[in-house]
Protein backbone atom coordinates (compact mmCIF):
# COMPACT_ATOMS: atom_id res chain seq x y z
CA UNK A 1 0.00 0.00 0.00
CA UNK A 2 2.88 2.18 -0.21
CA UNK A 3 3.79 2.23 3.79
CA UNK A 4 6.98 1.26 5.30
CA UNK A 5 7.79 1.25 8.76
CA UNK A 6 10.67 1.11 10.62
CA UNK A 7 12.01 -1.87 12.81
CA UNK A 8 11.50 -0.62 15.29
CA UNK A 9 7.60 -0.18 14.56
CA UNK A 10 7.43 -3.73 13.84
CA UNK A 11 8.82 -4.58 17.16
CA UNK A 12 6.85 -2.30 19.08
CA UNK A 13 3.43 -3.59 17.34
CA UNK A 14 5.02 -7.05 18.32
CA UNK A 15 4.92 -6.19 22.05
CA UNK A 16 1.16 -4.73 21.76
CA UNK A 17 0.03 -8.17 20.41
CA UNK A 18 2.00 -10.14 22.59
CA UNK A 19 0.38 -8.12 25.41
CA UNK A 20 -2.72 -8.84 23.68
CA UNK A 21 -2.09 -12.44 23.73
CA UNK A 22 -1.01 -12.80 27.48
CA UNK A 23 -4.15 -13.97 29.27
CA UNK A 24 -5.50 -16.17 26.56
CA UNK A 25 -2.08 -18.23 26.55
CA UNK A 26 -1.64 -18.00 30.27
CA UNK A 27 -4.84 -19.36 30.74
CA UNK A 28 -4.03 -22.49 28.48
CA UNK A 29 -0.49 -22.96 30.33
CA UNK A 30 -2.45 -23.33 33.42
CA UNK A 31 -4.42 -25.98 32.30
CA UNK A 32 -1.46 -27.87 31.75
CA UNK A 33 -1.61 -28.93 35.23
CA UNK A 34 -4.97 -30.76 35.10
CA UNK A 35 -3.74 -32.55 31.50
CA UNK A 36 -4.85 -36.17 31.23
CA UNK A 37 -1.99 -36.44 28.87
CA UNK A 38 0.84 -34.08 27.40
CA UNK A 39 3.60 -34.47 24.46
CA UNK A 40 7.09 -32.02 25.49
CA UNK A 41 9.51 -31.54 23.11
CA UNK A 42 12.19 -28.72 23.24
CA UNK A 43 14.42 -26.96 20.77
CA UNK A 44 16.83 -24.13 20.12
CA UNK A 45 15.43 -20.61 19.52
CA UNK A 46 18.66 -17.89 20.73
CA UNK A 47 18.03 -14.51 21.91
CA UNK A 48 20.97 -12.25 20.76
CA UNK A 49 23.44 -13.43 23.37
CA UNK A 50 21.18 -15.73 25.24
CA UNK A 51 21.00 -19.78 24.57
CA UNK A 52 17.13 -19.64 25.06
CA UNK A 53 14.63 -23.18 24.06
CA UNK A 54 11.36 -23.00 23.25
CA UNK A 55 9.84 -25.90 25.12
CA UNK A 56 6.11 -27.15 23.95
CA UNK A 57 3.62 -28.97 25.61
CA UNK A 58 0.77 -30.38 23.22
CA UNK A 59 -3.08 -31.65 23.53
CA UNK A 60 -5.13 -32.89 20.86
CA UNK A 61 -6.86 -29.49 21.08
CA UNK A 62 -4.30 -27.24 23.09
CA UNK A 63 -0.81 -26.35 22.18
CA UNK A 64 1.68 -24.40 24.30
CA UNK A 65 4.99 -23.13 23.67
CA UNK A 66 7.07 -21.06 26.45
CA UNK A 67 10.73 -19.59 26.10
CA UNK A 68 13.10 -20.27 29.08
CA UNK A 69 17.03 -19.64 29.17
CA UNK A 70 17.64 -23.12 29.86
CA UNK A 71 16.93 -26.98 29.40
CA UNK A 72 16.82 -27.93 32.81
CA UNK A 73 14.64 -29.45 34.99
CA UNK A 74 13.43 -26.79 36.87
CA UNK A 75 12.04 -25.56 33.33
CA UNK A 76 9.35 -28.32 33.19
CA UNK A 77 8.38 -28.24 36.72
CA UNK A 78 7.75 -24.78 36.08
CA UNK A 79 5.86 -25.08 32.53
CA UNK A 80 3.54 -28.11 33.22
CA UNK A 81 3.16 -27.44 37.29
CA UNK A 82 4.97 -29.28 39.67
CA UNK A 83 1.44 -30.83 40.18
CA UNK A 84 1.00 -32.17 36.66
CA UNK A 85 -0.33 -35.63 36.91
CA UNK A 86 -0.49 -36.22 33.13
CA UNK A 87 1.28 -39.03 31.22
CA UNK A 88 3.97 -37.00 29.46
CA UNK A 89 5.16 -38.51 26.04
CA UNK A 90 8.64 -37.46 25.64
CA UNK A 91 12.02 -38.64 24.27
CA UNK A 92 14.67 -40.19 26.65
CA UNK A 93 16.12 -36.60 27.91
CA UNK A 94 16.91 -36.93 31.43
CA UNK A 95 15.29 -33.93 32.49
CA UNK A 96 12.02 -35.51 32.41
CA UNK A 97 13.32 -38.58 34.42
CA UNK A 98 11.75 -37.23 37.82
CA UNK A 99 8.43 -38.21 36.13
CA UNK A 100 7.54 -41.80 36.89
CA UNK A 101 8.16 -44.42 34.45
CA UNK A 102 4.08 -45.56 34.71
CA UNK A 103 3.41 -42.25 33.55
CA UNK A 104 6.00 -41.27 30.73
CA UNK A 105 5.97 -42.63 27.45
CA UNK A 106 9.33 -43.05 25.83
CA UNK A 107 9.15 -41.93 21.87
CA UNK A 108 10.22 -44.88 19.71
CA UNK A 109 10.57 -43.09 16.59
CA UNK A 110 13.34 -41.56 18.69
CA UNK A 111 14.07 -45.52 20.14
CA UNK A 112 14.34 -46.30 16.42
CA UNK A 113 17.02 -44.40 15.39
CA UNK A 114 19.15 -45.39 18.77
CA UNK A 115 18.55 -48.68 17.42
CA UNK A 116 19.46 -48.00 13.92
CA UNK A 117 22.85 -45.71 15.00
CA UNK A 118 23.97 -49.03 17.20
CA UNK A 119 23.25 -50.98 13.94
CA UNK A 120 25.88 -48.88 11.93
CA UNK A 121 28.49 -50.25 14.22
CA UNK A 122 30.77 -53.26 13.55
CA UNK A 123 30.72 -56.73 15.19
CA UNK A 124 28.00 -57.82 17.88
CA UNK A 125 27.17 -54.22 18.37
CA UNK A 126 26.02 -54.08 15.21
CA UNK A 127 23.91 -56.94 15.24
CA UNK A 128 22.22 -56.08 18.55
CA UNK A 129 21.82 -52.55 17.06
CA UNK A 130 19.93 -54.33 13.68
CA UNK A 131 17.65 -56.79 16.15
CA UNK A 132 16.46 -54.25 18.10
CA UNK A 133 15.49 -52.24 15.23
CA UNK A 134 13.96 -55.01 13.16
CA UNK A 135 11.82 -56.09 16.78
CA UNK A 136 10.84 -51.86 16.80
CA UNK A 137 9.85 -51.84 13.29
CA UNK A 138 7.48 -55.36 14.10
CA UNK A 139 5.90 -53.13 17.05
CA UNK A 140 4.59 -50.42 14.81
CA UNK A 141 3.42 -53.11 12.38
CA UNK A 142 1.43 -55.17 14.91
CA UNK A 143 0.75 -52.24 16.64
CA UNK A 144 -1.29 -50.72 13.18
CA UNK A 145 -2.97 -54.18 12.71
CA UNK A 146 -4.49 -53.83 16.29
CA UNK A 147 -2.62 -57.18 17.05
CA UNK A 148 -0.09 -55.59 20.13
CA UNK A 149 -1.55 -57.26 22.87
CA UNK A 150 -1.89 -60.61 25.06
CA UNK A 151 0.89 -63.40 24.02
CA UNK A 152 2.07 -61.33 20.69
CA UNK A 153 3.02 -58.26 23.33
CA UNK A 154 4.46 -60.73 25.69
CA UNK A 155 6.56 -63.02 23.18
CA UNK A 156 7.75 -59.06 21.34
CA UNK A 157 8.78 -57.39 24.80
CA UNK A 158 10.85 -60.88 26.08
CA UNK A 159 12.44 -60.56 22.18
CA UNK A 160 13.37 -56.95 22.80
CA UNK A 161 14.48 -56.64 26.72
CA UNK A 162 16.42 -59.75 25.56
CA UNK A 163 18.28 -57.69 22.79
CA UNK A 164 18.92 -54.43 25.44
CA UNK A 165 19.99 -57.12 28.08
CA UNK A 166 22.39 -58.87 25.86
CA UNK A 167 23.51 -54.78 24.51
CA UNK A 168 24.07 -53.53 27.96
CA UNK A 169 26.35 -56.36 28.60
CA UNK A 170 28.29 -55.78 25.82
CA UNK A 171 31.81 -54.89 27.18
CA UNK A 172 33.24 -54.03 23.74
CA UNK A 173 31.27 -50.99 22.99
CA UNK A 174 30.42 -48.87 25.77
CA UNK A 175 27.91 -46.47 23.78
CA UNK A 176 26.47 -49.52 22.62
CA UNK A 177 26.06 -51.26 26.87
CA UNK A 178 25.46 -47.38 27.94
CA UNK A 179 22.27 -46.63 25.36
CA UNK A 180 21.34 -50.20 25.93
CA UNK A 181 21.17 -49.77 29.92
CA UNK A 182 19.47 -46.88 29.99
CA UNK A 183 16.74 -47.94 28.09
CA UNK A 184 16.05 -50.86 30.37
CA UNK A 185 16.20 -48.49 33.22
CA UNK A 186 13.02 -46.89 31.53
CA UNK A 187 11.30 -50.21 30.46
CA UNK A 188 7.92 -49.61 31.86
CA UNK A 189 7.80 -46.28 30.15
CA UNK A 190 8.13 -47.77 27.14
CA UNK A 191 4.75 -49.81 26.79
CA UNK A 192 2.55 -47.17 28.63
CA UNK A 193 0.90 -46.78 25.65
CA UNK A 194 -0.07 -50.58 25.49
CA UNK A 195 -2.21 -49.88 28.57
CA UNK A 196 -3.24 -45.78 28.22
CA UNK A 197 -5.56 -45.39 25.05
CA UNK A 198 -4.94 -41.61 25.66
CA UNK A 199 -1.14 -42.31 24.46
CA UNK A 200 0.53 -43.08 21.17
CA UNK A 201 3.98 -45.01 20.88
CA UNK A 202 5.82 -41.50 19.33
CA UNK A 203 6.28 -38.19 19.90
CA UNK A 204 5.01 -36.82 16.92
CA UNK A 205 2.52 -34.23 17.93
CA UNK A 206 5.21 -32.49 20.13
CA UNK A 207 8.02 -32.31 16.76
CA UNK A 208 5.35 -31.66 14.50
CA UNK A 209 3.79 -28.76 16.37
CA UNK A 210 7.22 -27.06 16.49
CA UNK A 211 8.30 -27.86 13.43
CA UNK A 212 7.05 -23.84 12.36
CA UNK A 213 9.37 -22.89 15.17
CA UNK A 214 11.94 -24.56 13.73
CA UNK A 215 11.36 -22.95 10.24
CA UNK A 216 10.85 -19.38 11.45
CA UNK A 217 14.28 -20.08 13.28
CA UNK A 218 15.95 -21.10 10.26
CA UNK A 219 14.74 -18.29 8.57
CA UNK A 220 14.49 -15.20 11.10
CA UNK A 221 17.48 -16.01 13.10
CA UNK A 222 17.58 -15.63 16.66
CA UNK A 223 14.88 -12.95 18.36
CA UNK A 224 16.32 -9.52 19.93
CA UNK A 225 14.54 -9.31 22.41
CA UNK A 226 11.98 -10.17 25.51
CA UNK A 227 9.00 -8.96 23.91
CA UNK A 228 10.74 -10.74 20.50
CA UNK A 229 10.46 -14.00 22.41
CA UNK A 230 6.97 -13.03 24.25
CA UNK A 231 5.56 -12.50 20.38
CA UNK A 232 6.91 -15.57 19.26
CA UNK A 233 5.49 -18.34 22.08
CA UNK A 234 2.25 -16.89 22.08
CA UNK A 235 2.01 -16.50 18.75
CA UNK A 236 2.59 -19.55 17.82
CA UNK A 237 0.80 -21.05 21.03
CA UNK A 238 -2.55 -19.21 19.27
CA UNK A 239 -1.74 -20.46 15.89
CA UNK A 240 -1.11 -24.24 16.59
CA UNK A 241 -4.32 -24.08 18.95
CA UNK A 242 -6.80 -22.41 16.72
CA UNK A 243 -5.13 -24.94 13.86
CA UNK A 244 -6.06 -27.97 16.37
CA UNK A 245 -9.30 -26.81 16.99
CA UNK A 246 -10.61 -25.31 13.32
CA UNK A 247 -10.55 -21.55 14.59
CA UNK A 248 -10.10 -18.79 11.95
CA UNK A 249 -6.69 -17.64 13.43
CA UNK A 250 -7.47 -14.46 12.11
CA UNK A 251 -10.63 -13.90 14.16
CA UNK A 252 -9.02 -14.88 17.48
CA UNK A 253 -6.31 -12.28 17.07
CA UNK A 254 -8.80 -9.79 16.27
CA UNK A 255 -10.96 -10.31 18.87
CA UNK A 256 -8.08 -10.90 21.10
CA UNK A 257 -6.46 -7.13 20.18
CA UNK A 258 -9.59 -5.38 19.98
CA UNK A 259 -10.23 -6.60 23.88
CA UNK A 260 -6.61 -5.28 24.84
CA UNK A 261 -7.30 -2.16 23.40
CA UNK A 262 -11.06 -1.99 25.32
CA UNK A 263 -9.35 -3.09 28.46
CA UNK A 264 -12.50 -5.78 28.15
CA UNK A 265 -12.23 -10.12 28.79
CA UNK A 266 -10.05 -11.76 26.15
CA UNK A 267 -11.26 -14.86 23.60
CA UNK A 268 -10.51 -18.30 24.99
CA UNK A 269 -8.07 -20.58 23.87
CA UNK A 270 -9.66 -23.44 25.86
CA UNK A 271 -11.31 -26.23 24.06
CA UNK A 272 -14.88 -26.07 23.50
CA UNK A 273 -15.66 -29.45 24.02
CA UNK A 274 -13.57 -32.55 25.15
CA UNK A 275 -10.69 -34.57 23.13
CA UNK A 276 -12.20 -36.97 20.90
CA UNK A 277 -8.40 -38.62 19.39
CA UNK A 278 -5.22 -38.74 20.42
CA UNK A 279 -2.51 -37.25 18.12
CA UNK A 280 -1.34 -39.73 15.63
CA UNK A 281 1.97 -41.19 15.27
């Protein structure tokens, strides 16, 4: 229309939306707590001279992104509550491992690439590597015939905690024994999904919803500031949501700024009705 603005425009209209945002996504981090079931992932996303991550916590119907200077555990405690009783699909970071292995789910498209990096190696290594990864790959396929359960899920789990048992002795290779170990240190949190029909075997959802993170990241570069990184989170918390839940994204920004600038009660982000499927994956 034959406007320009300067940078510095742009980055204050940032801040007045993010503002506008605030209550709407604070509201939907709070509900985190009461979650029958979350996905977290994590990822990279620098402020000018700050290692910042974007963590994300996902629903069927509700996602939630936050920005924290750090990938500790603290960070999740303080994202998801230190209350959170949900199942939390995740991959093997350690940061989640003060959540109980009855309630975690351990990704095994993430599993599957351990499995397939061991089976790159030479010797015994590599053949443990190349069983576990064939045994993984029969999961998902008995898994998507509805055939993962009674004697077929026994006979499979004795194959595969075989395989890791025989790996984590395995005094040759120590990445090999180490990766092995830990995995059988999380056993039960790998077949909570066997059990939970809330849960799915991967992460997906989580990697999926930040893959326009990701993108923007690639693309952007880092942010410049806190109102940069305020912008971003929400943003993107409002855009994955309203995508989840068939909202014109358009009409829940508008509504959202128009209420900042009346000083009047925001648009929800909170489902209007329950979770009818679980992500896929």
């Amino acid at each position: 229309m034959g406007l320009s603005f300067s940078v510095g425009a742009i980055s204050q209209a940032h801040g007045k939306v993010a503002q506008a945002l605030k209550t709407p996504v604070a509201e939907a981090v709070a509900s985190l707590v009461t979650a029958d079931a979350l996905w977290m992932d994590e990822t990279q996303y620098p402020r000018e001279g700050i290692a910042n991550w974007v963590w994300a916590a996902v629903q069927p119907l509700l996602a939630v992104f936050a920005i924290y200077p750090s990938r500790a555990r603290y960070v999740i405690l303080d994202f998801i509550g230190d209350k959170c009783s949900a199942a939390v699909t995740s991959d093997r970071y350690a940061g989640y491992g003060f959540i109980d292995t009855e309630r975690r789910q351990i990704c095994w498209a993430h599993l599957l690439r351990d499995f397939n990096r061991i089976g790159q190696r030479h010797g015994v290594a590599g053949q443990i590597g190349r069983r576990l990864l064939g045994l993984g790959l029969v999961m998902f396929r008995q898994r998507d015939k509805g055939q993962l359960a009674g004697e077929t899920l026994d006979g499979l789990q004795r194959r595969i905690r075989a395989a890791l048992e025989r790996g984590a002795q395995h005094e040759q290779c120590s990445r090999t024994a180490n990766t092995c170990a830990n995995v059988l240190k999380l056993w039960p949190a790998l077949w909570t999904f066997t059990t939970n029909a809330n849960l799915a075997p991967t992460n997906n959802a989580a990697e999926q919803a930040l893959r326009g993170i990701v993108l923007k990241r690639k693309i952007s570069g880092p942010t410049r500031s806190l109102r940069g990184d305020q912008f971003l989170s929400r943003g993107f918390s409002v855009h994955e949501t309203c995508r989840r839940q068939g909202r014109d994204l358009w009409d829940f920004m508008h509504s959202a700024v128009h209420a900042f600038i009346a000083n009047t009660a925001p648009p929800s982000l909170m489902p209007r009705a329950s979770p009818s499927a679980v992500p896929t994956g």
